[in-house]
C-alpha atoms as a PDB file:
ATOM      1  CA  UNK A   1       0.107  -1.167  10.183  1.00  0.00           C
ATOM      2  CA  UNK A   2       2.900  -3.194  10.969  1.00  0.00           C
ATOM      3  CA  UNK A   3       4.057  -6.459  12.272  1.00  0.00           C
ATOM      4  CA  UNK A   4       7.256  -8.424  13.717  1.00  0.00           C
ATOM      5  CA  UNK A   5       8.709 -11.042  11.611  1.00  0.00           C
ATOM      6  CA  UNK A   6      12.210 -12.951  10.466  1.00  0.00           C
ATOM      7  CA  UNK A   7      13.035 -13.751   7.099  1.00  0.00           C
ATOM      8  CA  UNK A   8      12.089 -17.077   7.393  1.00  0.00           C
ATOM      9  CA  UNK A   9       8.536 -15.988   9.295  1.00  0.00           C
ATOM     10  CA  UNK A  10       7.744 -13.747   6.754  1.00  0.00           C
ATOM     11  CA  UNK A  11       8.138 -16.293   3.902  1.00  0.00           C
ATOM     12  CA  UNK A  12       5.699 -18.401   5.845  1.00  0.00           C
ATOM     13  CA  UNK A  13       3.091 -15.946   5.948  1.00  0.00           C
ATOM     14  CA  UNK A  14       3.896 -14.221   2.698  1.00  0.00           C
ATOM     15  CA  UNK A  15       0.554 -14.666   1.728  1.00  0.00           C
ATOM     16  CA  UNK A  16      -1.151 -13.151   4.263  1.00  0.00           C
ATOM     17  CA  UNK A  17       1.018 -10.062   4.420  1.00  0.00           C
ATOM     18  CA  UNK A  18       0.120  -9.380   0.683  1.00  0.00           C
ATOM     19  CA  UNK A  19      -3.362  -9.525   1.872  1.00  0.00           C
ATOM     20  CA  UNK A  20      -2.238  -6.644   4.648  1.00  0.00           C
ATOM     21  CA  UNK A  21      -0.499  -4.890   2.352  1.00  0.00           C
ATOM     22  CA  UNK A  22      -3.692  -4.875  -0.584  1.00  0.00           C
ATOM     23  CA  UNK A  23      -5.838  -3.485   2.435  1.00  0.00           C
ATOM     24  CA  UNK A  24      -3.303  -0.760   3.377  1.00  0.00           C
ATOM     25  CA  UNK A  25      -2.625   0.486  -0.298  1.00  0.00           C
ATOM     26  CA  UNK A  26      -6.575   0.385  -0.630  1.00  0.00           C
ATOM     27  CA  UNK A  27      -7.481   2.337   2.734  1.00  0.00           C
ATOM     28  CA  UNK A  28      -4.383   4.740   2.270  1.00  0.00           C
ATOM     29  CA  UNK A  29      -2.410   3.235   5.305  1.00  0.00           C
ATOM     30  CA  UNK A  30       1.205   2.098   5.289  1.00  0.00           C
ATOM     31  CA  UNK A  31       2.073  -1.441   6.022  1.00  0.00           C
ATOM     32  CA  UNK A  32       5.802  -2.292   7.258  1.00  0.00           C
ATOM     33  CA  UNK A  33       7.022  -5.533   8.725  1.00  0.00           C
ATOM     34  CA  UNK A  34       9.833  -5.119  10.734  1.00  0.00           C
ATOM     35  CA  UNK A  35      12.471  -7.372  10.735  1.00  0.00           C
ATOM     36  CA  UNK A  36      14.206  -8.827  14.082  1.00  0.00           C
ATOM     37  CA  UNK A  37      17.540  -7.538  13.601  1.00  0.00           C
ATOM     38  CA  UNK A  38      17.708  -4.902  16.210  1.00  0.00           C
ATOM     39  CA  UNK A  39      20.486  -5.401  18.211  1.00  0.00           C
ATOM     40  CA  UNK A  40      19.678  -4.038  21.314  1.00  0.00           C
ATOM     41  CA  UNK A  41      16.492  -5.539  21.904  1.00  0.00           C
ATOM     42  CA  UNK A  42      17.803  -8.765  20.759  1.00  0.00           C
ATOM     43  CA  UNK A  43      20.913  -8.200  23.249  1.00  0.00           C
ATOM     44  CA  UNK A  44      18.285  -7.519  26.157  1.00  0.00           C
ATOM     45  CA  UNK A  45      15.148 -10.351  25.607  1.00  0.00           C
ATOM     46  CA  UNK A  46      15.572 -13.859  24.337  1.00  0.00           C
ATOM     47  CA  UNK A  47      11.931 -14.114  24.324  1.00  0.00           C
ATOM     48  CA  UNK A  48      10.612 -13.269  20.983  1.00  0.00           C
ATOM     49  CA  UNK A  49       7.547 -12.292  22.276  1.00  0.00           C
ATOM     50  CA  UNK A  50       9.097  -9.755  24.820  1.00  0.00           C
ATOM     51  CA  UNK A  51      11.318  -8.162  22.258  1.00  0.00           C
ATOM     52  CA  UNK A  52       8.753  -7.735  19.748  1.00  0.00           C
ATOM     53  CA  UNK A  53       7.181  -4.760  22.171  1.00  0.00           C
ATOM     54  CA  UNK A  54      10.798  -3.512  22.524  1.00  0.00           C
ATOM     55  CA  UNK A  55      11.463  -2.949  18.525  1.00  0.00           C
ATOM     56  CA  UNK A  56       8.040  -1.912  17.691  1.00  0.00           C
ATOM     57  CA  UNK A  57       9.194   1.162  20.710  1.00  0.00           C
ATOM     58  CA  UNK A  58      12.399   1.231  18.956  1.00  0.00           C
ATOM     59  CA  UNK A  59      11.070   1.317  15.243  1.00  0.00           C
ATOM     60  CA  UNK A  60       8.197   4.053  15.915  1.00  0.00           C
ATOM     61  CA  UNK A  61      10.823   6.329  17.336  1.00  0.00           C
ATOM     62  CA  UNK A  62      13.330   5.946  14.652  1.00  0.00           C
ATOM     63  CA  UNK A  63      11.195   5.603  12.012  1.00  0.00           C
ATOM     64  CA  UNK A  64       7.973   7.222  11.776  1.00  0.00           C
ATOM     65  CA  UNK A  65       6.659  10.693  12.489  1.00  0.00           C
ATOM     66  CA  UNK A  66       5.344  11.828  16.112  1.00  0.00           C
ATOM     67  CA  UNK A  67       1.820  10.872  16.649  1.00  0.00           C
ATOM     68  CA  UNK A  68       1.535   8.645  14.531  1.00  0.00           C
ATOM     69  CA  UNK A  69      -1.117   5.806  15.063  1.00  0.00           C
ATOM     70  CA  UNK A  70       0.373   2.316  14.722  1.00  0.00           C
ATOM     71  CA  UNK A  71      -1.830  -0.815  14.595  1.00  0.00           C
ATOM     72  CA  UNK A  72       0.556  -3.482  15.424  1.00  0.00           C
ATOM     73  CA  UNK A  73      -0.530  -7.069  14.085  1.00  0.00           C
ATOM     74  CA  UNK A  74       0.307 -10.817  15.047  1.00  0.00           C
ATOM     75  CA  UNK A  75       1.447 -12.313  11.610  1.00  0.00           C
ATOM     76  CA  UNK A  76      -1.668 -14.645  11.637  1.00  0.00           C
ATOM     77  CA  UNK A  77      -3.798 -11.551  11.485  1.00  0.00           C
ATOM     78  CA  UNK A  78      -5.737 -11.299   7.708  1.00  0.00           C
ATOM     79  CA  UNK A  79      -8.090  -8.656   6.481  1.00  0.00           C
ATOM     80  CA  UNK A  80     -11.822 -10.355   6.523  1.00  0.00           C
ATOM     81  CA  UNK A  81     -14.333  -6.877   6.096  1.00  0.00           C
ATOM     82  CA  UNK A  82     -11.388  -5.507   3.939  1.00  0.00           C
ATOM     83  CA  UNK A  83     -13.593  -2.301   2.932  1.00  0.00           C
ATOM     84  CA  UNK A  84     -13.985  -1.134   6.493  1.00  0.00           C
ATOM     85  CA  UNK A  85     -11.321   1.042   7.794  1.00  0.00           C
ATOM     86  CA  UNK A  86      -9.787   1.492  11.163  1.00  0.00           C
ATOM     87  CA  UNK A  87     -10.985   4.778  11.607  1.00  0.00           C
ATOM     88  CA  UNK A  88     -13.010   3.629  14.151  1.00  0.00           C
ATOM     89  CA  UNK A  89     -10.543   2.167  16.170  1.00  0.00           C
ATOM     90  CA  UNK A  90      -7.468   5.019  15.315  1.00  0.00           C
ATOM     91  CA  UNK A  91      -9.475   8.022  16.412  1.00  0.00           C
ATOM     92  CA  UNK A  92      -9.079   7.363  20.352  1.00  0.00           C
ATOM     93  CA  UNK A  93      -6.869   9.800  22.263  1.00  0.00           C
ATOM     94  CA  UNK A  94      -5.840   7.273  24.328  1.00  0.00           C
ATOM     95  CA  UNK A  95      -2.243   6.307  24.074  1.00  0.00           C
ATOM     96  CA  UNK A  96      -2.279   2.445  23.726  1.00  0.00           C
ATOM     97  CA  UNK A  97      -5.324   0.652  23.033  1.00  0.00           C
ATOM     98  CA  UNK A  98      -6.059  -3.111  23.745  1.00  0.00           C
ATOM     99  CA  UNK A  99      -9.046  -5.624  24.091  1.00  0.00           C
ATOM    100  CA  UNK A 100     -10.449  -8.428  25.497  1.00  0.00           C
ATOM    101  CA  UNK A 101     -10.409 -11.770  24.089  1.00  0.00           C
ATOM    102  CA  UNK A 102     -13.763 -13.735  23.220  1.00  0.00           C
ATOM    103  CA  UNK A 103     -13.336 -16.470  24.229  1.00  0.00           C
ATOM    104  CA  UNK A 104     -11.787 -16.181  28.121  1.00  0.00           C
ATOM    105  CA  UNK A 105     -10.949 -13.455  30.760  1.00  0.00           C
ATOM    106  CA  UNK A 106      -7.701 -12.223  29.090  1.00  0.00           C
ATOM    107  CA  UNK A 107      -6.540  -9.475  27.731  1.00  0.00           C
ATOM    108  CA  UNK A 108      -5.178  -9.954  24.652  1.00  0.00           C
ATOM    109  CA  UNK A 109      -1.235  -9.209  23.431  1.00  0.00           C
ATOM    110  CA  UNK A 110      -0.601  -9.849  20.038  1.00  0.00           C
ATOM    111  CA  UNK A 111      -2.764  -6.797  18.497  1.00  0.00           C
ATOM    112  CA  UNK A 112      -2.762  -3.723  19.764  1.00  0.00           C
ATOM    113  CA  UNK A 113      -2.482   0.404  18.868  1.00  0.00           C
ATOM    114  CA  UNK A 114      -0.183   2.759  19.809  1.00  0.00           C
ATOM    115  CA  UNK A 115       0.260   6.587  19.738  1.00  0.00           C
ATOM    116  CA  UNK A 116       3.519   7.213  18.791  1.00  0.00           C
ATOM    117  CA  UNK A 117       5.063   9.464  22.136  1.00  0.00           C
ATOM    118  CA  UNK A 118       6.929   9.089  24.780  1.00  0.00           C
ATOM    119  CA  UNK A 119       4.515   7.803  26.987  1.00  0.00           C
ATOM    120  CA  UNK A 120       3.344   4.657  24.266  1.00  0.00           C
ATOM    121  CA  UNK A 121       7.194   3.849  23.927  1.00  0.00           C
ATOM    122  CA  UNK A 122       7.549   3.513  27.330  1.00  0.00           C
ATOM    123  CA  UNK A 123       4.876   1.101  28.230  1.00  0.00           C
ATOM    124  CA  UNK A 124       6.129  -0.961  25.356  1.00  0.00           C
ATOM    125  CA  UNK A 125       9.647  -0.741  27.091  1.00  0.00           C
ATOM    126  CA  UNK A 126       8.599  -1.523  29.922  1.00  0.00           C
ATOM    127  CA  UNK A 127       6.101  -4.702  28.568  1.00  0.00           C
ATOM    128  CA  UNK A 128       9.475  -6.218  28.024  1.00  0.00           C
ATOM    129  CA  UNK A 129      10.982  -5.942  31.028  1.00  0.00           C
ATOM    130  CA  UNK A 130       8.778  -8.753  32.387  1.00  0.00           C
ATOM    131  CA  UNK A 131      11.143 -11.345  30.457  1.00  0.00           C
ATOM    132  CA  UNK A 132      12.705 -10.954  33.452  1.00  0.00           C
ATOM    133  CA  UNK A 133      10.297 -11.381  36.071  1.00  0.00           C
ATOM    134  CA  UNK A 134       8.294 -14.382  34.461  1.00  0.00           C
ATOM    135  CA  UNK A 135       7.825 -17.904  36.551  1.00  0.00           C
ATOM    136  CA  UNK A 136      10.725 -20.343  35.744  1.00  0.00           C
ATOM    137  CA  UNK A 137      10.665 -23.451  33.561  1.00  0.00           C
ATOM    138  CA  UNK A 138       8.186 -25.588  33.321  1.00  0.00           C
ATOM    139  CA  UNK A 139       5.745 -23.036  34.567  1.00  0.00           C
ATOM    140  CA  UNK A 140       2.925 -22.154  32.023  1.00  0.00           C
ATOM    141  CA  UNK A 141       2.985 -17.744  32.146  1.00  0.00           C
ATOM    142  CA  UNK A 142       2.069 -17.043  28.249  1.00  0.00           C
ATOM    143  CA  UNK A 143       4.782 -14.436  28.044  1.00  0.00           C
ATOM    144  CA  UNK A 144       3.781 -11.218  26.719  1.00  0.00           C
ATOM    145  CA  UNK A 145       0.030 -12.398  27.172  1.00  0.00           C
ATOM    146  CA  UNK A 146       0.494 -13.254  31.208  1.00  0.00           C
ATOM    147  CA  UNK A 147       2.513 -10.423  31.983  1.00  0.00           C
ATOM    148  CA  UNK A 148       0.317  -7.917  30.202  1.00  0.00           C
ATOM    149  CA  UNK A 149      -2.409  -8.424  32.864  1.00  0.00           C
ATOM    150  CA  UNK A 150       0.165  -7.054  35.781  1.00  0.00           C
ATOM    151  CA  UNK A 151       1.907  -4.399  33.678  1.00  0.00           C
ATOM    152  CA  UNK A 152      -1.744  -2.732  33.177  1.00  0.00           C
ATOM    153  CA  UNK A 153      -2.689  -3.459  36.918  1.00  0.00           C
ATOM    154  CA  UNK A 154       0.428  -1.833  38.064  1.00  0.00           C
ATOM    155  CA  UNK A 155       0.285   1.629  36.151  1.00  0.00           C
ATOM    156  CA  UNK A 156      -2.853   2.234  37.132  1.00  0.00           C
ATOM    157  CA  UNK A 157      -2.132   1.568  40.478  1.00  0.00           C
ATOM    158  CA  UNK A 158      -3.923  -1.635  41.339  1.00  0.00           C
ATOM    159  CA  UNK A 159      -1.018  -3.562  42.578  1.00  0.00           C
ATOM    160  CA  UNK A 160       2.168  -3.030  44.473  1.00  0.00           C
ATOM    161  CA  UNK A 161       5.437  -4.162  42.676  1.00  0.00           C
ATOM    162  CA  UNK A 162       6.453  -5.770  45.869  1.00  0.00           C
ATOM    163  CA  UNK A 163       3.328  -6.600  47.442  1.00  0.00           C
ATOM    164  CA  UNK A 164       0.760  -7.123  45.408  1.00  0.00           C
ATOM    165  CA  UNK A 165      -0.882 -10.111  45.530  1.00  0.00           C
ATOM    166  CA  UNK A 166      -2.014 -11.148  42.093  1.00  0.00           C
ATOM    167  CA  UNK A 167       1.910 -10.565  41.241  1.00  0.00           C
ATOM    168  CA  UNK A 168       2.669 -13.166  44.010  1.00  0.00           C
ATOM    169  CA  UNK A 169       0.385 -15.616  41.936  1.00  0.00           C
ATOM    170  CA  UNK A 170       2.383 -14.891  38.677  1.00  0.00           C
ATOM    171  CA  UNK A 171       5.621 -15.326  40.208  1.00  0.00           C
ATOM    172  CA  UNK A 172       4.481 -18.650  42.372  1.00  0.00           C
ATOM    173  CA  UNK A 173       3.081 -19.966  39.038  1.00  0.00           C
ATOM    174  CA  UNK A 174       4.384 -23.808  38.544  1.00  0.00           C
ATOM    175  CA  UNK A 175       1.636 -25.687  36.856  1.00  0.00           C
ATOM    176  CA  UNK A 176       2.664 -26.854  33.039  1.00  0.00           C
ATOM    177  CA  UNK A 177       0.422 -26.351  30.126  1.00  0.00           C
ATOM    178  CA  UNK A 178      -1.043 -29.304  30.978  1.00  0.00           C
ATOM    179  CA  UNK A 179      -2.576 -27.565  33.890  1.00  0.00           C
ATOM    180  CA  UNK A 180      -3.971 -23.969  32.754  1.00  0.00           C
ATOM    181  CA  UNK A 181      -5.962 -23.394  36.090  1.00  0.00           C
ATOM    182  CA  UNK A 182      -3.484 -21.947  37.850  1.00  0.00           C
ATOM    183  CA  UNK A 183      -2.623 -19.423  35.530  1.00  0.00           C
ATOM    184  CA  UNK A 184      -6.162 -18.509  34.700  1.00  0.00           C
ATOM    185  CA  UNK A 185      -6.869 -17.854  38.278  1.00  0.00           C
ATOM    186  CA  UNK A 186      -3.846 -15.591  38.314  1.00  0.00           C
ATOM    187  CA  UNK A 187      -5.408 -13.320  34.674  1.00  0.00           C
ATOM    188  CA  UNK A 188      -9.176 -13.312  36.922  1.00  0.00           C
ATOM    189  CA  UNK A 189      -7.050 -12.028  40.211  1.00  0.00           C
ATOM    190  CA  UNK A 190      -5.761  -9.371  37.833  1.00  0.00           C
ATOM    191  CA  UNK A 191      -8.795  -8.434  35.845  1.00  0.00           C
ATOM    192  CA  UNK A 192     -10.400  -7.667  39.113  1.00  0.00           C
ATOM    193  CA  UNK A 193     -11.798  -3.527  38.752  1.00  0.00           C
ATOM    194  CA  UNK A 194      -9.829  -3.686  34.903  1.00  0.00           C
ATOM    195  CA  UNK A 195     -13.227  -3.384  32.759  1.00  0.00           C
ATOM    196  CA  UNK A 196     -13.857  -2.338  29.658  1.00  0.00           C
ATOM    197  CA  UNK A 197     -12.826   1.742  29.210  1.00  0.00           C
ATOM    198  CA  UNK A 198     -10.758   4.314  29.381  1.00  0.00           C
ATOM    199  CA  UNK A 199      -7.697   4.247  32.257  1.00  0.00           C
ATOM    200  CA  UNK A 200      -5.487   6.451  33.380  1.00  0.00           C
ATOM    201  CA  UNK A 201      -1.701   5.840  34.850  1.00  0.00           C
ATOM    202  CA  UNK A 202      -1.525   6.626  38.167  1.00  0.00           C
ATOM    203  CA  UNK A 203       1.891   7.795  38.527  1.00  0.00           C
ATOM    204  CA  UNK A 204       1.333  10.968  36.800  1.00  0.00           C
ATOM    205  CA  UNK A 205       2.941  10.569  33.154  1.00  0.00           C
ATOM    206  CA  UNK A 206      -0.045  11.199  31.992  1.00  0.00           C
ATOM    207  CA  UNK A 207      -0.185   7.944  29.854  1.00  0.00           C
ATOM    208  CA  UNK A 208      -3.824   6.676  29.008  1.00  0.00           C
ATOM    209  CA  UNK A 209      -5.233   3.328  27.688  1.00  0.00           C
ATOM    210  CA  UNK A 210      -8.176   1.987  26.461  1.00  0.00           C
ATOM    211  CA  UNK A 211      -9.519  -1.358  26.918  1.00  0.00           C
ATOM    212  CA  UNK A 212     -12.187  -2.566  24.308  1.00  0.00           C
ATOM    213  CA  UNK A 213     -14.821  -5.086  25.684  1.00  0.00           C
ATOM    214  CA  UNK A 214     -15.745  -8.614  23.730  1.00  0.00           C
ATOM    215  CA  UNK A 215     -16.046  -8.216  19.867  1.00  0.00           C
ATOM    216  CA  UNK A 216     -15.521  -4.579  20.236  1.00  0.00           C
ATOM    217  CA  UNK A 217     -12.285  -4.230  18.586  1.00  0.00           C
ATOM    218  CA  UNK A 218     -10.815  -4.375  15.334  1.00  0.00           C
ATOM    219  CA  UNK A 219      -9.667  -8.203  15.300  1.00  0.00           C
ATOM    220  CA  UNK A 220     -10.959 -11.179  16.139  1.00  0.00           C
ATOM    221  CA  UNK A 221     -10.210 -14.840  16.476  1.00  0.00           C
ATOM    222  CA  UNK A 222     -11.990 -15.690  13.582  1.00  0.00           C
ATOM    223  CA  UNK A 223     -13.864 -18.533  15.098  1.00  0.00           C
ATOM    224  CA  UNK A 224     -15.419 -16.535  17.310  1.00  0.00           C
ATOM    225  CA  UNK A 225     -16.700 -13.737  15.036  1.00  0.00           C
ATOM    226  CA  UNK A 226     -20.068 -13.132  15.908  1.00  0.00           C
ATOM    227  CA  UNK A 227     -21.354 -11.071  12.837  1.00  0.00           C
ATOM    228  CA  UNK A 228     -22.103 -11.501   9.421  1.00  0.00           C
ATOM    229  CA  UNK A 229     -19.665 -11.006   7.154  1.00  0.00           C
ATOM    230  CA  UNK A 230     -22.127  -7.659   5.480  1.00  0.00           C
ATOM    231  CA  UNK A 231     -22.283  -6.500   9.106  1.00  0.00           C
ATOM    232  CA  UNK A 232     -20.166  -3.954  10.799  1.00  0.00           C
ATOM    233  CA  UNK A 233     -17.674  -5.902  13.158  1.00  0.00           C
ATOM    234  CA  UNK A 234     -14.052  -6.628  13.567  1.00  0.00           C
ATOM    235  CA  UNK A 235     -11.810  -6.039  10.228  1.00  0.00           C
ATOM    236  CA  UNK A 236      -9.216  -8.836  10.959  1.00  0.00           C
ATOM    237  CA  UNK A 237      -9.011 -12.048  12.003  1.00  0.00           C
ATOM    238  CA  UNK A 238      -6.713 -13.503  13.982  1.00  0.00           C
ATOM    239  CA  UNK A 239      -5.401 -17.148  13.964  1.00  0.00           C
ATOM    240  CA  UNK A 240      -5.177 -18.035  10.297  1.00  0.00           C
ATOM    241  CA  UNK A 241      -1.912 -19.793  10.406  1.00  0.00           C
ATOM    242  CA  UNK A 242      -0.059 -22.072   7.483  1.00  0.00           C
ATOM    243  CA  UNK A 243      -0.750 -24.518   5.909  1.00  0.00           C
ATOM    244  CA  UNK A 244      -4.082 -22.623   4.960  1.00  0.00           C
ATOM    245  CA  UNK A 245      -6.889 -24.576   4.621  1.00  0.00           C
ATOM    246  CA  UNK A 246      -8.736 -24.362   1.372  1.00  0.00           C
ATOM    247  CA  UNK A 247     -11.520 -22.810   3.095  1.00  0.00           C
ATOM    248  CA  UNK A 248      -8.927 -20.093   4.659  1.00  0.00           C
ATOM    249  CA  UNK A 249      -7.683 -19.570   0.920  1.00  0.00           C
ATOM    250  CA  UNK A 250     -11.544 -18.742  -0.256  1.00  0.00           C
ATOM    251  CA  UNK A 251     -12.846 -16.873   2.664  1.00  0.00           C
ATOM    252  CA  UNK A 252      -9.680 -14.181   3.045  1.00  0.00           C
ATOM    253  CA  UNK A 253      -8.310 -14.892  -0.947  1.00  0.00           C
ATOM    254  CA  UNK A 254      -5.138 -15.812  -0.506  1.00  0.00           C
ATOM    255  CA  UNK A 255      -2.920 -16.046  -3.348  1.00  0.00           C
ATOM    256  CA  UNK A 256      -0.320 -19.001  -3.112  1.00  0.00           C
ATOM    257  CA  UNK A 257       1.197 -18.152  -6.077  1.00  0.00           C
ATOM    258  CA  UNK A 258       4.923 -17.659  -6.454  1.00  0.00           C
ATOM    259  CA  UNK A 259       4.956 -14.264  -8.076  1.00  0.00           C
ATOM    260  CA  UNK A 260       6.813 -14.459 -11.544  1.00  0.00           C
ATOM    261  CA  UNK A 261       8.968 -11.726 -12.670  1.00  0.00           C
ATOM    262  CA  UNK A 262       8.590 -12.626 -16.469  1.00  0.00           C
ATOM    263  CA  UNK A 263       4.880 -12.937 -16.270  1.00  0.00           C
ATOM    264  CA  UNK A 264       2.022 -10.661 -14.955  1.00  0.00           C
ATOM    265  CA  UNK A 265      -0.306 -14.428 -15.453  1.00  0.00           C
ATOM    266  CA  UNK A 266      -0.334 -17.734 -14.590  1.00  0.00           C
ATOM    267  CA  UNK A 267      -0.900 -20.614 -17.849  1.00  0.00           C
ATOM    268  CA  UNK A 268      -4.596 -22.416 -15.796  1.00  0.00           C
ATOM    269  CA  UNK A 269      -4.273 -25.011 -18.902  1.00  0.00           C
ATOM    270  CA  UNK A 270      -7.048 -23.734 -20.744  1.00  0.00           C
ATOM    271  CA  UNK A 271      -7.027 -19.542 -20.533  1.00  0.00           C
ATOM    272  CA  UNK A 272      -4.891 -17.892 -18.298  1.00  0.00           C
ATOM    273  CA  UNK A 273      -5.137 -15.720 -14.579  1.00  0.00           C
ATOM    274  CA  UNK A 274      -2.937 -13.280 -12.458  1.00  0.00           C
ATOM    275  CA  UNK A 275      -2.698 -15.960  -9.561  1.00  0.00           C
ATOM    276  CA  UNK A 276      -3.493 -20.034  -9.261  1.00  0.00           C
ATOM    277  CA  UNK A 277      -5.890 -19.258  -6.684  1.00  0.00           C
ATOM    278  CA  UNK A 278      -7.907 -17.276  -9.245  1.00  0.00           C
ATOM    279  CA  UNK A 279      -7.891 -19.817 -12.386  1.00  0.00           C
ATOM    280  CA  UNK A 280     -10.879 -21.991 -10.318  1.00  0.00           C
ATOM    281  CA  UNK A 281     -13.202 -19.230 -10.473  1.00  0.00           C
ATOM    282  CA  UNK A 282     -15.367 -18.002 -13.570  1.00  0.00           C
ATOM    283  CA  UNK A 283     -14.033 -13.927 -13.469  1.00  0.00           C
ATOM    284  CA  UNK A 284     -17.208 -13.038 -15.770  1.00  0.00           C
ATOM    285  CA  UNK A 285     -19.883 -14.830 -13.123  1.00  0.00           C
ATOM    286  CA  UNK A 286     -17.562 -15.051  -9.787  1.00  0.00           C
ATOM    287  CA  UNK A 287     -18.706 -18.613  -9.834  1.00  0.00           C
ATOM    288  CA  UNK A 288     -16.097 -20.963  -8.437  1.00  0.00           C
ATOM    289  CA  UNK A 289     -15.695 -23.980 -10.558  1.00  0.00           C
ATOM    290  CA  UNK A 290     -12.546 -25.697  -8.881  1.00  0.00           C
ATOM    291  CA  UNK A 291     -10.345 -28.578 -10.170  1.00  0.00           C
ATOM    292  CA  UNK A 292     -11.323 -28.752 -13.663  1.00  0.00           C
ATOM    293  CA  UNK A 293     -10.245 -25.820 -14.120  1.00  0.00           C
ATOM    294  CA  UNK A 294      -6.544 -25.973 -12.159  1.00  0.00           C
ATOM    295  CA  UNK A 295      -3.711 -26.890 -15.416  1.00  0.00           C
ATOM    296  CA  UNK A 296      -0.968 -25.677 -16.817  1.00  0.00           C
ATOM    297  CA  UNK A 297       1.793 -23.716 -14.335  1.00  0.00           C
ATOM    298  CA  UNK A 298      -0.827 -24.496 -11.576  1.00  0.00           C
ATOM    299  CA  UNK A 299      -1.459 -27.679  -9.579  1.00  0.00           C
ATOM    300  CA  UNK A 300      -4.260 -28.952  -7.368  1.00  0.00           C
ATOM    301  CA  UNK A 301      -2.851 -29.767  -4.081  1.00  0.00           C
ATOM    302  CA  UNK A 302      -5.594 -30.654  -0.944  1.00  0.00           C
ATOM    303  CA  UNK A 303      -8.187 -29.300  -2.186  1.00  0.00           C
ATOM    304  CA  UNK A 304      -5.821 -25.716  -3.637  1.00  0.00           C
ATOM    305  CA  UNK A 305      -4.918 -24.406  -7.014  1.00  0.00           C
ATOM    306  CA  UNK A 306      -1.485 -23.470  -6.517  1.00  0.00           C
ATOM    307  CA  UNK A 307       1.618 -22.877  -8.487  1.00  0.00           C
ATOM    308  CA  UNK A 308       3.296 -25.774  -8.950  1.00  0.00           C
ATOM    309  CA  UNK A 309       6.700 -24.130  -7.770  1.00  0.00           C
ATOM    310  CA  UNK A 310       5.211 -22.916  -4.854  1.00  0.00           C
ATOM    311  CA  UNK A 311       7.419 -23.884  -1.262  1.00  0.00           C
ATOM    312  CA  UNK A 312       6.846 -22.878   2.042  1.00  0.00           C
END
C-alpha cells in the first residue's frame, strides 16, 4: 500500500495515513508513502500528477521484491470496512488493475494496482509521458485522469498514435473548466469497446489489465457508496480531504491529536484517553457523549475534540 506525498502533503493528511497505516499493520500489509524527491522524474514531469506514475515505477523497482502487488492510493483515500482485506482485489493475474468511476464514464487515476514487472513499470512510464502530449493552457484535460483513457485505448490497439481520432479530440481540446462537455465527449469517444474485463496489449509484451465495472473495486468516492457499511463493498473511500468534517472524524476515526512523546494519553479534564478524538466517547458503552466531555489538553473546535496544539 503506498501513496505519493511531500512533506508538507503528508502533514496535511497525517491523519488519514495513520488510519492506512492501522489497516496495513492489522491485515499484515506494508504501507509506505513515498516522498517526491526523485530526481529524475522530477527532472522529466512538472506535473505532479504525471510524475507520481513515474516514481511509483521507479520506487517498485528499487525498492520492493519482484511480483509484488502494490495498491497505490490518492492521499484522500481512508479505510471505511477496515476488517475486509484486499485479497479480493490482489489475487488478479492481471498486471495493472483499474476501475470505473460511479459517478460518470471515466476511468479512474488516482487508485490503482500494480504487479511489480517489467511490463507494470512500463505502462506507468509510459502514463507519464502524456505530460507531454496534453492540450495547452487554458484547456480543461484532467492530467493523469484524461490521458489515462488514450494510454489504455492505444495498447490495446484501439487507436492509432497518429491517427486516431479520439486522440485528435484530446489534443484539439480548448474548452476551460467552465465548460466540461468537451472533454467528456472526448473520455465517451475513448470508452467506446473499453468495458468492464480483462484486456490484453496488443503489441505483444504480453502486458494485461483489468478494468473493474461501477462499485466493483476496492475504493469508492464515498458519497457514492452504495452498500451498507456491514455489507461487503469497497474498503476505501476516496475524497475525504482536510479540514475533516466532524462527521468524517466519526465515520473513519480519525485521530487529530498531536502525538506526545512524553505521554501515551491525553488529560480530557475529567479522566484521561490515548487521543482527543476518543475523550467524547464512553470506552465502557461506546456511547458518544461529545463536548462535555472535551477538557484539559483537548479543545472543542467546530464541532471536534482536538488537541489544543494541534496545526495543520
Amino acid at each position: 500500500m503506498v501513496a505519493v506525498a511531500d512533506a508538507n502533503f503528508a502533514k496535511k493528511y497525517r491523519p488519514i495515513f495513520e488510519k492506512n497505516q492501522q489497516y496495513a499493520d492489522f491485515h499484515n500489509y506494508k504501507w509506505h508513502v513515498i516522498g517526491t524527491e526523485s530526481k529524475n522524474c522530477s527532472e522529466l514531469y512538472k506535473d505532479f500528477f504525471f510524475r507520481k506514475h513515474c516514481m511509483v515505477a521507479e520506487w517498485m523497482e528499487n525498492s520492493i521484491n519482484k511480483d509484488d502487488v502494490v495498491v497505490v492510493f490518492d492521499s484522500d483515500v481512508v479505510p471505511y470496512r477496515s476488517n475486509e482485506s484486499l485479497q479480493n482485489w490482489t489475487s488478479n493475474s492481471e498486471d495493472i488493475v483499474l476501475y470505473e468511476r460511479m459517478w460518470n464514464t471515466e476511468i479512474a487515476a488516482g487508485n490503482y494496482i500494480a504487479r511489480n514487472n517489467p511490463r507494470a513499470r512500463s505502462f506507468l512510464r509510459e502514463w507519464s509521458k502524456f505530460e507531454y502530449e496534453v492540450p495547452p493552457p487554458p484547456a480543461f484535460h484532467s492530467s493523469d485522469n484524461g490521458a489515462i483513457h488514450l494510454h489504455v485505448r492505444r495498447i490495446v490497439g484501439l487507436e492509432d498514435r497518429e491517427t486516431g481520432f479520439c486522440g485528435q479530440l484530446y489534443h484539439n481540446l480548448t474548452a476551460t473548466v467552465k465548460n466540461l462537455v468537451p472533454y467528456y465527449q472526448f473520455v465517451d469517444c475513448a470508452r467506446q469497446n473499453i468495458t468492464a474485463g480483462r484486456m490484453d496489449a496488443a503489441d505483444g509484451s504480453g502486458l494485461t489489465l483489468r478494468l473493474l465495472g461501477k462499485s466493483k473495486a476496492w475504493v469508492v468516492d464515498g458519497v457514492y457508496d452504495p452498500f451498507r457499511p456491514d455489507e461487503f463493498g469497497p474498503v476505501f473511500h476516496h475524497g475525504v480531504k482536510p479540514p475533516f468534517t466532524a462527521d468524517a472524524i466519526r465515520k473513519y476515526g480519525l485521530n487529530l491529536t498531536v502525538k506526545q512523546t512524553t505521554n501515551s494519553t491525553v488529560s480530557c479534564g475529567g479522566h484521561y484517553a490515548q487521543y482527543c478524538t476518543l475523550c467524547v466517547i464512553d470506552l465502557k458503552t461506546g456511547v458518544w457523549v461529545g463536548e462535555g466531555w472535551c477538557h484539559g489538553d483537548c479543545s472543542w473546535v467546530d464541532g471536534v475534540c482536538v488537541f489544543s496544539k494541534y496545526d495543520l
